[in-house]
Protein backbone atom coordinates (compact mmCIF):
# COMPACT_ATOMS: atom_id res chain seq x y z
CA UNK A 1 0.00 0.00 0.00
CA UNK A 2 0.86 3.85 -0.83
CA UNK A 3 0.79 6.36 1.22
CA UNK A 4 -0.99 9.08 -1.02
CA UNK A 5 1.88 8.34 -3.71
CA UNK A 6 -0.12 7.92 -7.15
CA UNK A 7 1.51 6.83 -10.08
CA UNK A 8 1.42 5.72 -13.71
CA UNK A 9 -1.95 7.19 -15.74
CA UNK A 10 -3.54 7.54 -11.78
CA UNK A 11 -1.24 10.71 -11.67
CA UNK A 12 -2.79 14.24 -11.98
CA UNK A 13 -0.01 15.34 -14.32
CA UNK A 14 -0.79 12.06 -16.84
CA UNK A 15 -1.31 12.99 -20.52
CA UNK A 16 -4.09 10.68 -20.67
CA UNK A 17 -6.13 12.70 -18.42
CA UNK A 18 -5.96 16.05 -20.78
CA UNK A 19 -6.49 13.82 -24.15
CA UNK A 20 -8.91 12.43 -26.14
CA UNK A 21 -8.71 10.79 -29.19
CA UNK A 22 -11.02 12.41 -32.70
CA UNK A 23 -13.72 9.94 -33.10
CA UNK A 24 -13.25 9.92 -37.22
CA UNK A 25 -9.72 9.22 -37.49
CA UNK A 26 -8.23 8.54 -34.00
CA UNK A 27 -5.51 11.60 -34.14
CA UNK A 28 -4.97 12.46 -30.50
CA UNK A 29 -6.42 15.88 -29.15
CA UNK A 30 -4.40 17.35 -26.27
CA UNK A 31 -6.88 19.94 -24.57
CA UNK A 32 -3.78 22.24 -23.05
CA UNK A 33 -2.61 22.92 -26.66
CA UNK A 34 -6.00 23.00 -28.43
CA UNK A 35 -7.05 25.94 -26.24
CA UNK A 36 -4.37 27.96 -27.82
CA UNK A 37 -4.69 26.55 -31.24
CA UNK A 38 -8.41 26.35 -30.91
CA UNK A 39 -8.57 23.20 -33.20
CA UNK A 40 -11.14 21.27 -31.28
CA UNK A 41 -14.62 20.57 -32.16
CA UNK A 42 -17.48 18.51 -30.11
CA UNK A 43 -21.05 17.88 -30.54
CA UNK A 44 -22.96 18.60 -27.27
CA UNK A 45 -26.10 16.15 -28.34
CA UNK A 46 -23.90 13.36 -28.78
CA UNK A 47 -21.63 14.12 -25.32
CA UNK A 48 -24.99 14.41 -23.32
CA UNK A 49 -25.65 11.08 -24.66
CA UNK A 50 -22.60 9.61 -23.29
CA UNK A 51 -20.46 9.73 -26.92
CA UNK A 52 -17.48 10.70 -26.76
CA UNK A 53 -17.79 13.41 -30.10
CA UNK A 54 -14.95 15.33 -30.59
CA UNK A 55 -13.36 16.02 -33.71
CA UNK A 56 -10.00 17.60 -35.43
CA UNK A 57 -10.40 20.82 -37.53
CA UNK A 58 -9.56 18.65 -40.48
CA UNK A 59 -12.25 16.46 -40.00
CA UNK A 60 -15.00 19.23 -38.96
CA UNK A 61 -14.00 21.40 -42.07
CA UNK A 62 -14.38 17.87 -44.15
CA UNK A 63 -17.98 17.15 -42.52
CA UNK A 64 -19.01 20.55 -42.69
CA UNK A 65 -19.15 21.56 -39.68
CA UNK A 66 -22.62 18.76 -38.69
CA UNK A 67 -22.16 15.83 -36.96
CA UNK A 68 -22.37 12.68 -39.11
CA UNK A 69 -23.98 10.85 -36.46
CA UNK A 70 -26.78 13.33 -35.67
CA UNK A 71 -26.55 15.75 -37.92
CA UNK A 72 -26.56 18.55 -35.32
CA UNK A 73 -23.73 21.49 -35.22
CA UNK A 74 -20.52 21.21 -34.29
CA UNK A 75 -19.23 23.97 -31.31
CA UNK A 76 -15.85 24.39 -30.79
CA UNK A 77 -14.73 23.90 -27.48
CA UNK A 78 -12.44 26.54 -26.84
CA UNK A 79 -15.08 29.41 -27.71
């Protein structure tokens, strides 16, 4: 047993805990650089049904901007 020592992807600092992966073509999306670069996209009806919907600029500019899943607007997340 630990005492309050966390390690591996348990660790606050972990890159897994700022990522996610674009659900079209599985490039990773680190949330401390995208809020500079602002090249994150989600669809809040599919994350309020538990989908994990985010997408890379390249692949919102190729849907058009819609979700191809529900057809509903995509938001940036860094507004």
């Amino acid at each position: 047993m630990t005492i309050g020592l966390l390690r591996g992807a348990n660790k606050p600092g972990h890159k897994g805990w700022t990522t996610e992966k674009c659900i079209m073509c599985a490039t990773t999306l680190d949330f401390f650089q995208g809020y500079e670069l602002k090249n994150i996209y989600y669809c809040p009806k599919c994350l309020s049904n538990g989908l994990k919907a985010y997408f890379c600029a390249a692949d919102a500019r190729k849907v058009h901007y819609k979700c191809p899943y529900c057809r509903n607007e995509l938001k940036p997340y860094f507004e």
